[in-house]
PDB file of N, CA and C in Angstrom:
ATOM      1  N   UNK A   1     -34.008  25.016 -12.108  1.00  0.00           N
ATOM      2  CA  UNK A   1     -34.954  24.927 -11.005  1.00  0.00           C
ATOM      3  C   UNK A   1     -34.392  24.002  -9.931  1.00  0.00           C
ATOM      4  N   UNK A   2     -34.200  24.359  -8.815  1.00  0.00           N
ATOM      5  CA  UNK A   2     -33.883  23.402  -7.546  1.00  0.00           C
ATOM      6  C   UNK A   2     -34.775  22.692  -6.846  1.00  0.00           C
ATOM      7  N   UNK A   3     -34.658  21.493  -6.679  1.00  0.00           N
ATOM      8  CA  UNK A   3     -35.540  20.432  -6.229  1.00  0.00           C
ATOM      9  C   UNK A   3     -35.522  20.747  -4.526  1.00  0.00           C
ATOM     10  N   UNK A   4     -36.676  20.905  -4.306  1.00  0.00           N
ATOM     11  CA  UNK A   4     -36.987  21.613  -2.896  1.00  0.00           C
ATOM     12  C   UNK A   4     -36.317  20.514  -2.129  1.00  0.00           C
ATOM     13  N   UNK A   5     -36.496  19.480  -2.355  1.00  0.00           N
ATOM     14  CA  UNK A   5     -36.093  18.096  -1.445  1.00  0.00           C
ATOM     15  C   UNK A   5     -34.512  18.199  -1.196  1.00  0.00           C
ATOM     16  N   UNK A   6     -33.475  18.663  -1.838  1.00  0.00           N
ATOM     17  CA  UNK A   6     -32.479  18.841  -1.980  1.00  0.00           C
ATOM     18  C   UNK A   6     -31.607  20.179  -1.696  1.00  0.00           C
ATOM     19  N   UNK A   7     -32.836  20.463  -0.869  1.00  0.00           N
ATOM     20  CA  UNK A   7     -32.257  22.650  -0.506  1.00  0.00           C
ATOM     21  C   UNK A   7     -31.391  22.272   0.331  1.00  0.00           C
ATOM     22  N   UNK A   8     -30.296  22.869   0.779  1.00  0.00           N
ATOM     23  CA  UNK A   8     -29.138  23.164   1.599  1.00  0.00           C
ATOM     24  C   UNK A   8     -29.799  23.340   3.040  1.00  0.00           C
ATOM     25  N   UNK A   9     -29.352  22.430   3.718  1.00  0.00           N
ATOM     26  CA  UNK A   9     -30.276  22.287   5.272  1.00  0.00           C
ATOM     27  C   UNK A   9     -30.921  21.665   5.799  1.00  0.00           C
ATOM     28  N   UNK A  10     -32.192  20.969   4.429  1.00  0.00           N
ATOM     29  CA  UNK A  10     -32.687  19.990   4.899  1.00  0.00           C
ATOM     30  C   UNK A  10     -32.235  18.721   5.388  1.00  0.00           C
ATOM     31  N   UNK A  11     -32.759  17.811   6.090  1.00  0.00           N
ATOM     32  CA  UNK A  11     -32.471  17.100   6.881  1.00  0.00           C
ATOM     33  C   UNK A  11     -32.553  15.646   6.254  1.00  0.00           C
ATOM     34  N   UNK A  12     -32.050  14.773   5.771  1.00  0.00           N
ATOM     35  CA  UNK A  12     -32.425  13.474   5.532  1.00  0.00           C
ATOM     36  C   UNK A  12     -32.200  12.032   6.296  1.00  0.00           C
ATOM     37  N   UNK A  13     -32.710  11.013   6.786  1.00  0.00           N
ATOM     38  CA  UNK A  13     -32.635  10.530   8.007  1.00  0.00           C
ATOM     39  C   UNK A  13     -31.992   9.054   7.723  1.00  0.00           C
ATOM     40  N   UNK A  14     -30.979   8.616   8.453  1.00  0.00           N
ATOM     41  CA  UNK A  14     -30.838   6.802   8.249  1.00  0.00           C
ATOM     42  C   UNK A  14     -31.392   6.122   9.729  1.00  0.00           C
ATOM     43  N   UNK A  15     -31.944   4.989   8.476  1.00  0.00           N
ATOM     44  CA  UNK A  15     -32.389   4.313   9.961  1.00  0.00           C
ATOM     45  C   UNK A  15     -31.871   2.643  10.162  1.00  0.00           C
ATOM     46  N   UNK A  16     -32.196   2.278  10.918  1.00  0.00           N
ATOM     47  CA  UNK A  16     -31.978   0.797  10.806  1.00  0.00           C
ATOM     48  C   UNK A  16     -33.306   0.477  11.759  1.00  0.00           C
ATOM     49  N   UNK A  17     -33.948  -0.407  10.927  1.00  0.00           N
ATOM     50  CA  UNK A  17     -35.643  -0.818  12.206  1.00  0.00           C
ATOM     51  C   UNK A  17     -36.156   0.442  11.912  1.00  0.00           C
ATOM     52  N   UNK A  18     -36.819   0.646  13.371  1.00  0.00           N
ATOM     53  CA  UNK A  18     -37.526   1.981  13.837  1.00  0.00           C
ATOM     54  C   UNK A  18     -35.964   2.850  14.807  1.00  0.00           C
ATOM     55  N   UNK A  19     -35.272   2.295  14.453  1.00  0.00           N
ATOM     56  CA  UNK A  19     -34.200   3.113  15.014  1.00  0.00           C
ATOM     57  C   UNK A  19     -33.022   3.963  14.279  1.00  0.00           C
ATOM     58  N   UNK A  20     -33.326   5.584  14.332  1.00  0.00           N
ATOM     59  CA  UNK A  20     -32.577   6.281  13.718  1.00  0.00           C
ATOM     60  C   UNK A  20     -31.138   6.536  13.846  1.00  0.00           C
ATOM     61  N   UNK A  21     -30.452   6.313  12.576  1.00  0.00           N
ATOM     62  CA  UNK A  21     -28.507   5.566  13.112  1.00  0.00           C
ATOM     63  C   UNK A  21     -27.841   7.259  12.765  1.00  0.00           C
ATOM     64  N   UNK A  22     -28.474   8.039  12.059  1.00  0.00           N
ATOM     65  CA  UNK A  22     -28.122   9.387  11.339  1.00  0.00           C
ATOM     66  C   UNK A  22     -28.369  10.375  10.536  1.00  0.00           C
ATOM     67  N   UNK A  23     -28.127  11.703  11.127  1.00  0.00           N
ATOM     68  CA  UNK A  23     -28.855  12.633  10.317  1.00  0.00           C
ATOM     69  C   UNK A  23     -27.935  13.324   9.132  1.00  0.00           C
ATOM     70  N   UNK A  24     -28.451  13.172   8.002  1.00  0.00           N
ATOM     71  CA  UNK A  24     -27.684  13.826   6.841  1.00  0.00           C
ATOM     72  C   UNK A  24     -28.098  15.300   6.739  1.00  0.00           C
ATOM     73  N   UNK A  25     -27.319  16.381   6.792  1.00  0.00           N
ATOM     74  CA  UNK A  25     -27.904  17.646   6.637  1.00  0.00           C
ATOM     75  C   UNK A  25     -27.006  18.210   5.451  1.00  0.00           C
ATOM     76  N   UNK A  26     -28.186  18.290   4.124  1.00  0.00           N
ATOM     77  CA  UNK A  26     -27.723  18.530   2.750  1.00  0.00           C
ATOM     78  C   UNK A  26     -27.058  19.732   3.066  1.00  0.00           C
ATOM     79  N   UNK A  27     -25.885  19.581   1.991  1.00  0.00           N
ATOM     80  CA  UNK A  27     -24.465  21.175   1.591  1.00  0.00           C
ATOM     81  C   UNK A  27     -25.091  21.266   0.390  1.00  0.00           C
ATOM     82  N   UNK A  28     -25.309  20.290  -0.487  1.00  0.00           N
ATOM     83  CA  UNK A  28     -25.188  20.847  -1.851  1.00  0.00           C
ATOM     84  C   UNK A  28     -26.184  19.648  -2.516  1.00  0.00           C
ATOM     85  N   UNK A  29     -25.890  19.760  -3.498  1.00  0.00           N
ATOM     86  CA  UNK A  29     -25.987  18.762  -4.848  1.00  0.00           C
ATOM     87  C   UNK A  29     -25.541  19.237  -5.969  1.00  0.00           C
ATOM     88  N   UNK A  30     -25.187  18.007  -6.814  1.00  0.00           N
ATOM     89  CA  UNK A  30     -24.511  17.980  -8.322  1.00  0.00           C
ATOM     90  C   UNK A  30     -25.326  17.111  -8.626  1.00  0.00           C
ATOM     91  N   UNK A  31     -26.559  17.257  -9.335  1.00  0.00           N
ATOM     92  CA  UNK A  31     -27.642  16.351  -9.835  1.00  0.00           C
ATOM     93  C   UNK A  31     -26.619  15.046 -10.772  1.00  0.00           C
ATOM     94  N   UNK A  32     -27.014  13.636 -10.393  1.00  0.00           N
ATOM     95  CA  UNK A  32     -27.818  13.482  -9.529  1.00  0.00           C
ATOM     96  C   UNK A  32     -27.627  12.740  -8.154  1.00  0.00           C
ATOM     97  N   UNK A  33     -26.398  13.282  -7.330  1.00  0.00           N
ATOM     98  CA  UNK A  33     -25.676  13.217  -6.337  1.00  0.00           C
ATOM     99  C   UNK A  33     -26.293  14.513  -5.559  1.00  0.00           C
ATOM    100  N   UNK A  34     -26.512  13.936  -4.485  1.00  0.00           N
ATOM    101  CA  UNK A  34     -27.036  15.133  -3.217  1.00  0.00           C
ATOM    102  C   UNK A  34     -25.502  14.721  -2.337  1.00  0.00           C
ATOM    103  N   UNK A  35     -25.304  15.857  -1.446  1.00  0.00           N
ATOM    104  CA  UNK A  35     -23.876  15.767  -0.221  1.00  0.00           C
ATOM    105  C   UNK A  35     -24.226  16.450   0.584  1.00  0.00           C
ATOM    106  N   UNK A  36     -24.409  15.690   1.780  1.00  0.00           N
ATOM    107  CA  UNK A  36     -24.103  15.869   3.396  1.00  0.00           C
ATOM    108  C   UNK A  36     -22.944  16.146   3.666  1.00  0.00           C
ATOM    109  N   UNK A  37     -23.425  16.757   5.274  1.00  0.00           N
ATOM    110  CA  UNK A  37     -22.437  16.163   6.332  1.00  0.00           C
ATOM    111  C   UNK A  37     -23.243  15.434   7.351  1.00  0.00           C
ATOM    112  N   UNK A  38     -22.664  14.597   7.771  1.00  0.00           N
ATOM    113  CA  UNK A  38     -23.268  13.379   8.810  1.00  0.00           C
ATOM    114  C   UNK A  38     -23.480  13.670  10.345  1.00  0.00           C
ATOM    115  N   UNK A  39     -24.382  13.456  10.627  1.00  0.00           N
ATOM    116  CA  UNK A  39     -24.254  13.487  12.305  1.00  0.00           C
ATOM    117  C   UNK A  39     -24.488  11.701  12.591  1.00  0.00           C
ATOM    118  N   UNK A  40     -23.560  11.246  12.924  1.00  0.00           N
ATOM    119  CA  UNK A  40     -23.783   9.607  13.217  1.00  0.00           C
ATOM    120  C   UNK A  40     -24.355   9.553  14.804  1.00  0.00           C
ATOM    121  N   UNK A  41     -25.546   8.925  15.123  1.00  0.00           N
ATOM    122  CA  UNK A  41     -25.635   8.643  16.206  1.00  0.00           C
ATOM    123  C   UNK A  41     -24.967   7.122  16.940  1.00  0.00           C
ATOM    124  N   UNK A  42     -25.314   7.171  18.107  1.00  0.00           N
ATOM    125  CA  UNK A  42     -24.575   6.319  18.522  1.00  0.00           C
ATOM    126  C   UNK A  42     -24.625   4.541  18.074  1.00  0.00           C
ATOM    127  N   UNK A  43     -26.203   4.521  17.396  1.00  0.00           N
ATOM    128  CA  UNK A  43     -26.386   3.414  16.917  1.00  0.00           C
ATOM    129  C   UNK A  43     -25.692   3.383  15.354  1.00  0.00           C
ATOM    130  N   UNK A  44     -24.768   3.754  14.674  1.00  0.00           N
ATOM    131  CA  UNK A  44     -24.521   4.130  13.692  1.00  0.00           C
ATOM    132  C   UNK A  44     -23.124   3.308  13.617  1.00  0.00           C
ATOM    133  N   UNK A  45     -22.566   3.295  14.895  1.00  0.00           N
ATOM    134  CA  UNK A  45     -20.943   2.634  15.254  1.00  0.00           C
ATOM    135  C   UNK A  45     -20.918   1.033  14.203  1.00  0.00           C
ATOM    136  N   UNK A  46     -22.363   0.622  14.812  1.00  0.00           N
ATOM    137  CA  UNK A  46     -21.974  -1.148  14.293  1.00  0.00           C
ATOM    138  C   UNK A  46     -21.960  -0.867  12.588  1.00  0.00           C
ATOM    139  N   UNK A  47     -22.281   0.232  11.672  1.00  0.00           N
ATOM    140  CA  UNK A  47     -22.171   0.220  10.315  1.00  0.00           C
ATOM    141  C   UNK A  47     -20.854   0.848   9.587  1.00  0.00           C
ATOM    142  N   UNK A  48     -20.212   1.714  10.680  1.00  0.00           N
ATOM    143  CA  UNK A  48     -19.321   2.433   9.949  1.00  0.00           C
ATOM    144  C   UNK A  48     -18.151   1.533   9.476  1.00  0.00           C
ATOM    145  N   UNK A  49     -18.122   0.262   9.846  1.00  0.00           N
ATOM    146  CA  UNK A  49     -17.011  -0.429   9.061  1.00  0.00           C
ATOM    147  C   UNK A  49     -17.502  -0.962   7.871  1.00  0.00           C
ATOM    148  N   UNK A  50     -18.774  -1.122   7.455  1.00  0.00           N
ATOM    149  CA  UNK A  50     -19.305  -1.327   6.209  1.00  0.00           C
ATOM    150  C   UNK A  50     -19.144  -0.386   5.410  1.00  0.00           C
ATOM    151  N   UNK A  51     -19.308   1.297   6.066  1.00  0.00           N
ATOM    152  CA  UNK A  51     -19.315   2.124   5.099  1.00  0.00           C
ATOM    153  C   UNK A  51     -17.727   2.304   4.473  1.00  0.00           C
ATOM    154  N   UNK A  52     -16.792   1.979   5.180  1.00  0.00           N
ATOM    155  CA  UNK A  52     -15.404   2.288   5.406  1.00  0.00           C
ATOM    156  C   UNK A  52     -14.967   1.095   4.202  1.00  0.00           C
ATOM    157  N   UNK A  53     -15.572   0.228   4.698  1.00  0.00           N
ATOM    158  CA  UNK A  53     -15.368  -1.076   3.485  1.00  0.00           C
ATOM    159  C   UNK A  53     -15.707  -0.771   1.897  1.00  0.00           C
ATOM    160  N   UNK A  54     -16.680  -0.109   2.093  1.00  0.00           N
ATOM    161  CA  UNK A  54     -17.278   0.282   0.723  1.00  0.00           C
ATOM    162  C   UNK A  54     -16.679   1.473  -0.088  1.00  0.00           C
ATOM    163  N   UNK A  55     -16.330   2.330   0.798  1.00  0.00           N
ATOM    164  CA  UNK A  55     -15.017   3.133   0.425  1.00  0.00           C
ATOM    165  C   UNK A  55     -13.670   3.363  -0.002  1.00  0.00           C
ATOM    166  N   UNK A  56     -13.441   2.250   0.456  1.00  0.00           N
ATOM    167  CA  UNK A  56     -12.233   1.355   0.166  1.00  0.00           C
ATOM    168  C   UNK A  56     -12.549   0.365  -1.434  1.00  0.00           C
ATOM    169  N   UNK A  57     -13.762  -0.093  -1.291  1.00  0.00           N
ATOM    170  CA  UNK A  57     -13.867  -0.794  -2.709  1.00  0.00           C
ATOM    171  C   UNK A  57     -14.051  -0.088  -4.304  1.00  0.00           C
ATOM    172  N   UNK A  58     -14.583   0.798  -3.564  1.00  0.00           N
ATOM    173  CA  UNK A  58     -14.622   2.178  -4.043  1.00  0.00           C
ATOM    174  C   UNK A  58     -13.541   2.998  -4.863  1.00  0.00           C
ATOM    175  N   UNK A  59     -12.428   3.078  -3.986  1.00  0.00           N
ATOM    176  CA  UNK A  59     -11.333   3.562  -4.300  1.00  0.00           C
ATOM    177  C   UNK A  59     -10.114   2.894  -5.602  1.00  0.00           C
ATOM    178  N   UNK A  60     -10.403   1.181  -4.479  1.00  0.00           N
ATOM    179  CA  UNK A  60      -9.661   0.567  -5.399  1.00  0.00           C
ATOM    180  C   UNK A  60     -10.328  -0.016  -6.225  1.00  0.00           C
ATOM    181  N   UNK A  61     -11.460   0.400  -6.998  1.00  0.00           N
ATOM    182  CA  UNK A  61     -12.265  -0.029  -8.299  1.00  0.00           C
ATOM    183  C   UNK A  61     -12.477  -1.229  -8.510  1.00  0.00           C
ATOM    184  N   UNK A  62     -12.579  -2.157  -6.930  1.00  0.00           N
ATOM    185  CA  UNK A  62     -13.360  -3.212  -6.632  1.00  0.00           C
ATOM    186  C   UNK A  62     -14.870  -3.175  -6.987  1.00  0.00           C
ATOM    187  N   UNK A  63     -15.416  -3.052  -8.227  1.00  0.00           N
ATOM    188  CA  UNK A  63     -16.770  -3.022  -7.928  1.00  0.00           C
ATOM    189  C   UNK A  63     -17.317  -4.067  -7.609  1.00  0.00           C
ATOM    190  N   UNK A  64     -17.028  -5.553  -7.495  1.00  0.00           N
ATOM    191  CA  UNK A  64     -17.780  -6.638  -7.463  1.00  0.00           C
ATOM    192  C   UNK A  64     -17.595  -6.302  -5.462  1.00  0.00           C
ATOM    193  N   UNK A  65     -16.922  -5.864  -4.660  1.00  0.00           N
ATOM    194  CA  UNK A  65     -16.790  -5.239  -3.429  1.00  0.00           C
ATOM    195  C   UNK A  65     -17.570  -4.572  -3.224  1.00  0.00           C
ATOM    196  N   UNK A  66     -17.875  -3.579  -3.887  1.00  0.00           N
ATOM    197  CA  UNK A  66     -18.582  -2.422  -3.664  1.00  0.00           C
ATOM    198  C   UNK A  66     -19.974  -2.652  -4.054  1.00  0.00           C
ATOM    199  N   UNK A  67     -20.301  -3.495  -5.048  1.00  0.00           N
ATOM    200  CA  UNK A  67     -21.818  -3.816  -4.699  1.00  0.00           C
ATOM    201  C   UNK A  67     -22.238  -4.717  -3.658  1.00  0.00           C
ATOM    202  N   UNK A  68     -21.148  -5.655  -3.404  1.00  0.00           N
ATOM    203  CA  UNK A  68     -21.507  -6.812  -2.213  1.00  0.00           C
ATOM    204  C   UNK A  68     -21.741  -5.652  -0.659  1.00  0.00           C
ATOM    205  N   UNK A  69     -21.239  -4.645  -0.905  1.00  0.00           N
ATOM    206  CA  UNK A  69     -21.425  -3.435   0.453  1.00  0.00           C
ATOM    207  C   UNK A  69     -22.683  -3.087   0.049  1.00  0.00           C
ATOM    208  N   UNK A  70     -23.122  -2.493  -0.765  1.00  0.00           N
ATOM    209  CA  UNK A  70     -24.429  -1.349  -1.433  1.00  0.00           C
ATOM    210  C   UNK A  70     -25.318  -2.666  -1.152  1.00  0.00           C
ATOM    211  N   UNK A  71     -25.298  -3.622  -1.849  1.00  0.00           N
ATOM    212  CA  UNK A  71     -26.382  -4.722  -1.212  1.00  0.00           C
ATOM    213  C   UNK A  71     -26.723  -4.840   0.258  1.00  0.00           C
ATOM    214  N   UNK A  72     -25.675  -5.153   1.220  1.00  0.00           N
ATOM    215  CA  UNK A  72     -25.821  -5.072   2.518  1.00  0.00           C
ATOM    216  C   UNK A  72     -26.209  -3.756   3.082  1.00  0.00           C
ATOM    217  N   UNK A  73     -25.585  -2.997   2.522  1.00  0.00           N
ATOM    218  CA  UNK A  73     -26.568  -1.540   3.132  1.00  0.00           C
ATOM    219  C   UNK A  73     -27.847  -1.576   2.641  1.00  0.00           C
ATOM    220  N   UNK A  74     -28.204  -2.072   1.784  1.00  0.00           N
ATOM    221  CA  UNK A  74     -29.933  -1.643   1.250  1.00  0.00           C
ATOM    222  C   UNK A  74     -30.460  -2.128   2.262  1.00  0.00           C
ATOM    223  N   UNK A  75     -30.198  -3.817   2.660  1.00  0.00           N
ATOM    224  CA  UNK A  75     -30.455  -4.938   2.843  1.00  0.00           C
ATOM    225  C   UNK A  75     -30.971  -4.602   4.696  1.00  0.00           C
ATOM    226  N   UNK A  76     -30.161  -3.413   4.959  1.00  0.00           N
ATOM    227  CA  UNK A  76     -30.184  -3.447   6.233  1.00  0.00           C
ATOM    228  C   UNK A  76     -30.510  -2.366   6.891  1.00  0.00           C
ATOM    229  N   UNK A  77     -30.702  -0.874   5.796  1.00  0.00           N
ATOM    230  CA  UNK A  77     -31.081   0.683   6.295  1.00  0.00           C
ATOM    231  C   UNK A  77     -31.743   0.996   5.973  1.00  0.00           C
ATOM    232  N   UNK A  78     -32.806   2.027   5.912  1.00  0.00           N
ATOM    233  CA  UNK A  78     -33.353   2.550   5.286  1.00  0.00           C
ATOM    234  C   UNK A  78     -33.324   3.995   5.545  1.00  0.00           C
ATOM    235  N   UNK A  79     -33.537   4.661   4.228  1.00  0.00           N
ATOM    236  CA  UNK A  79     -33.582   6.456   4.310  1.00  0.00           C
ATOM    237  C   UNK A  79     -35.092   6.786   4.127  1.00  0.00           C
ATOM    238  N   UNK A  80     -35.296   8.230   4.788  1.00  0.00           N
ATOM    239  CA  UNK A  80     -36.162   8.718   5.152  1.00  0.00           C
ATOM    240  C   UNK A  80     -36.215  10.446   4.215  1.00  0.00           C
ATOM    241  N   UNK A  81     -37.069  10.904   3.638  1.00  0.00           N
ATOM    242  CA  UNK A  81     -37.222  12.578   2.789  1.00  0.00           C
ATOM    243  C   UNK A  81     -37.052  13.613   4.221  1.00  0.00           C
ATOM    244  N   UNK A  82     -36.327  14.627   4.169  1.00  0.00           N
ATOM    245  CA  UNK A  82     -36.658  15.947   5.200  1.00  0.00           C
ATOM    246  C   UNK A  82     -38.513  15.317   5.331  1.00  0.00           C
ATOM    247  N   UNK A  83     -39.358  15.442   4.426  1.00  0.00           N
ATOM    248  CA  UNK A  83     -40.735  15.089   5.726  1.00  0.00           C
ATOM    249  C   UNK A  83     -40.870  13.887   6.141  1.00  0.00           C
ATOM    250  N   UNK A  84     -40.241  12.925   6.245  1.00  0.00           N
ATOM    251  CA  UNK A  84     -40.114  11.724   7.102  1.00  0.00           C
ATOM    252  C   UNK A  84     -40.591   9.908   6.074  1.00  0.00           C
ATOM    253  N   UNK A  85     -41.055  11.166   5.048  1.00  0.00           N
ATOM    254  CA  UNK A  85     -41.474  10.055   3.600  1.00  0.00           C
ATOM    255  C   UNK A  85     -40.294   8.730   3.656  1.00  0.00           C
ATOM    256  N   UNK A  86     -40.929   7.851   3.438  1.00  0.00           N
ATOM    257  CA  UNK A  86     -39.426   6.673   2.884  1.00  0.00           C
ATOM    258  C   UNK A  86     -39.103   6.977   1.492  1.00  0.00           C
ATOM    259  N   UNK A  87     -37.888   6.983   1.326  1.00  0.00           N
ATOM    260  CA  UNK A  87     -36.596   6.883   0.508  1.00  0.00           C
ATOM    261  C   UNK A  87     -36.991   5.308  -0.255  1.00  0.00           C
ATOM    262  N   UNK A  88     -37.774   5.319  -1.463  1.00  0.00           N
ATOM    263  CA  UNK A  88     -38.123   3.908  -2.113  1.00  0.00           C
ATOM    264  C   UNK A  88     -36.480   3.338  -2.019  1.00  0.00           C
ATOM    265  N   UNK A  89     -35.770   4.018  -3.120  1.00  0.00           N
ATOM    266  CA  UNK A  89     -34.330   3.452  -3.173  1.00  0.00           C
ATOM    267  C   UNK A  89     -33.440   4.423  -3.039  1.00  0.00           C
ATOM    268  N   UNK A  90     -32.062   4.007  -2.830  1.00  0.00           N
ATOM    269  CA  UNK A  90     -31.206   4.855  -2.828  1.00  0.00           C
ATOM    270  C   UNK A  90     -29.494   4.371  -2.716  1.00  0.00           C
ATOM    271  N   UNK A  91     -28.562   4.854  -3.214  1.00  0.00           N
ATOM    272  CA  UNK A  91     -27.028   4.799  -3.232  1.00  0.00           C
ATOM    273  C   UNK A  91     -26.814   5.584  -2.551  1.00  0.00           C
ATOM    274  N   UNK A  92     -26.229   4.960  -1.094  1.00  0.00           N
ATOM    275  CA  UNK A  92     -25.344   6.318  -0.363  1.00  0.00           C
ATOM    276  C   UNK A  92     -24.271   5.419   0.125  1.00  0.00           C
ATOM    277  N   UNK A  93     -23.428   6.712  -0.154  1.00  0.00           N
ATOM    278  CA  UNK A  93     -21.567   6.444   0.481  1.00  0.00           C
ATOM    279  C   UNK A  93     -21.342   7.599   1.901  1.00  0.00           C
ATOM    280  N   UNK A  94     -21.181   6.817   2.743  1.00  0.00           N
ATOM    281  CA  UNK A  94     -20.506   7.626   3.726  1.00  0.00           C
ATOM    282  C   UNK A  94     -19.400   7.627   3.523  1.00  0.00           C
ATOM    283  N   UNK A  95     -18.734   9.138   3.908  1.00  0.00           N
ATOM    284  CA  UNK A  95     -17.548   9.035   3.677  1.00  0.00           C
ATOM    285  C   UNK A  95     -16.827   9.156   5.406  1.00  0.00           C
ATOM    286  N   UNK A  96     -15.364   8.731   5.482  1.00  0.00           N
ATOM    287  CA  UNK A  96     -14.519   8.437   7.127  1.00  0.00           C
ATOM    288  C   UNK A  96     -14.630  10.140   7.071  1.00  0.00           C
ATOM    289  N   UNK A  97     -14.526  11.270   6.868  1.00  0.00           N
ATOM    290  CA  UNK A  97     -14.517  12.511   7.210  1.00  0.00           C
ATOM    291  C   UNK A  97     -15.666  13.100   7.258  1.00  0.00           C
ATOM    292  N   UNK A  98     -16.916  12.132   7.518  1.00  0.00           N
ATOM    293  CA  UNK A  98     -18.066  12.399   8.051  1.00  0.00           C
ATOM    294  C   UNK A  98     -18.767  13.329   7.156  1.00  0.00           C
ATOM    295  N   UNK A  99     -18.924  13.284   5.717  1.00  0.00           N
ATOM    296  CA  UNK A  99     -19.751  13.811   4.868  1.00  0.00           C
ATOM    297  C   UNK A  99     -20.454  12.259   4.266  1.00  0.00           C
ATOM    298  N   UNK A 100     -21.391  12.923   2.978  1.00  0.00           N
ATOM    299  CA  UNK A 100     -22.412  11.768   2.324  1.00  0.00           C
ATOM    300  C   UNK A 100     -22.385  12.023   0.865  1.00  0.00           C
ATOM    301  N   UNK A 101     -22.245  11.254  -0.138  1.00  0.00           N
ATOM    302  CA  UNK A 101     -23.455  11.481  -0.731  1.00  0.00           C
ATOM    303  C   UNK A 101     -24.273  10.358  -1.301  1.00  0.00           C
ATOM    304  N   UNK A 102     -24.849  10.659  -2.226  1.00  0.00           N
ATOM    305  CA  UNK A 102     -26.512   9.368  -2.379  1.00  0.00           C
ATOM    306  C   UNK A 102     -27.122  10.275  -3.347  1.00  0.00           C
ATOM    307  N   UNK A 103     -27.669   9.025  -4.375  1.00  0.00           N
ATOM    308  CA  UNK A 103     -28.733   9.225  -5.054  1.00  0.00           C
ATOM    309  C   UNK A 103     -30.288   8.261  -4.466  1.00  0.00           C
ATOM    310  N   UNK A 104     -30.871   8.598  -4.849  1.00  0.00           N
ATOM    311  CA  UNK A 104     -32.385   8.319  -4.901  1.00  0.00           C
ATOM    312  C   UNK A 104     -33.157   8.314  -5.875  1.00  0.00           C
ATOM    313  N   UNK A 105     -34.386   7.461  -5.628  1.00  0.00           N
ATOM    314  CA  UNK A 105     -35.028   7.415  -6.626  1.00  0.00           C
ATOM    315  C   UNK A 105     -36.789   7.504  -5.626  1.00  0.00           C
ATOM    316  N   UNK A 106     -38.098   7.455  -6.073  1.00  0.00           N
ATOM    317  CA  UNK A 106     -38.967   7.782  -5.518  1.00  0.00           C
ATOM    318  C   UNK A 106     -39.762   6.326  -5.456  1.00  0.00           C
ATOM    319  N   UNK A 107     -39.818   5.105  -6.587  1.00  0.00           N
ATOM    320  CA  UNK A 107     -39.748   3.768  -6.801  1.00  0.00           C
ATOM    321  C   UNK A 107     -38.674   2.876  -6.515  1.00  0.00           C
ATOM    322  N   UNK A 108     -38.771   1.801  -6.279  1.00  0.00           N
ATOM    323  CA  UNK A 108     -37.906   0.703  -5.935  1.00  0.00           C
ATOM    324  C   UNK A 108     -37.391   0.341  -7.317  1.00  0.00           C
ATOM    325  N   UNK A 109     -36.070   0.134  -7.317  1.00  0.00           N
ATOM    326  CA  UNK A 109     -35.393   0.325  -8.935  1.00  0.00           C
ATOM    327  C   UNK A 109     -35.975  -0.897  -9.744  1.00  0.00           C
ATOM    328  N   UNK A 110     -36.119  -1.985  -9.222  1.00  0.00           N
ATOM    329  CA  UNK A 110     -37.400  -2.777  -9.538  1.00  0.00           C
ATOM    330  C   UNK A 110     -38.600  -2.925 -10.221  1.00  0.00           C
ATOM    331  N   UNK A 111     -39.388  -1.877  -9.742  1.00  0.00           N
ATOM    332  CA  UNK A 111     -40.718  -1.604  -9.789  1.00  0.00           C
ATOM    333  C   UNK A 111     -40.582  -0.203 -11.279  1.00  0.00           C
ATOM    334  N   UNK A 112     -38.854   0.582 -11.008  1.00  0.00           N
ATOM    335  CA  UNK A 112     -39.203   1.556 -12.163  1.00  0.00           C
ATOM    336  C   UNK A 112     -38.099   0.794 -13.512  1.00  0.00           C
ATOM    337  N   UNK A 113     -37.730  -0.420 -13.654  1.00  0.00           N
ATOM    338  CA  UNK A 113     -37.551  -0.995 -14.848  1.00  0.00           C
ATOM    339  C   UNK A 113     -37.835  -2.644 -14.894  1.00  0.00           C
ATOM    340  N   UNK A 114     -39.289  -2.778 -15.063  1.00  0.00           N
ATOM    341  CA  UNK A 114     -39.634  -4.034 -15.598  1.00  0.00           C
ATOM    342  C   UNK A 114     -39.239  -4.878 -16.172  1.00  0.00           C
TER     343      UNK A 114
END
């Protein structure tokens, strides 16, 4: 069964504030990884060296790097559902060739292990 939230097309939103930095428009998923491709708007410039950083920590299996990035991204974006719902939590990697992907959850990872 395919999770309607995750159909090929829909739209998922980053923001920073009330200001939207980019639109993710789902290709696929491999549960429980969803993948974009990115449309970065112009407010999006001041993050892409974070995401680039995190990619890099990424690569070279820096994880104590790569969470000090995933922290600062939580810390500072927020995602939005195709209907405009907030994104409680979520892991997303931009990638430099302008795709995504990210998991989610519907609770704050917090709130779903006590």
């Amino acid at each position: 069964m395919t999770n309607p939230i995750s159909t090929t097309g829909n739209i998922w939103r980053l923001h920073h504030g009330d200001q939207e930095m980019a639109r993710l428009t789902v290709t696929g998923a491999d549960w429980p990884w969803i993948h974009a491709d990115v449309e970065a708007l112009p407010s999006f410039e001041q993050f892409r060296p974070l995401f680039t950083e995190q990619e890099r920590a990424v690569d070279t299996e820096d994880w104590e790097q790569a969470d000090t990035c995933y922290t600062r991204i939580r810390s500072a974006l927020t995602m939005t559902f195709p209907d405009a719902s907030p994104v409680a939590e979520f892991m997303l990697h931009i990638h430099d060739d302008g795709t995504a992907g990210w998991r989610w959850h519907r609770e704050p990872f917090d709130a779903a292990n006590p």
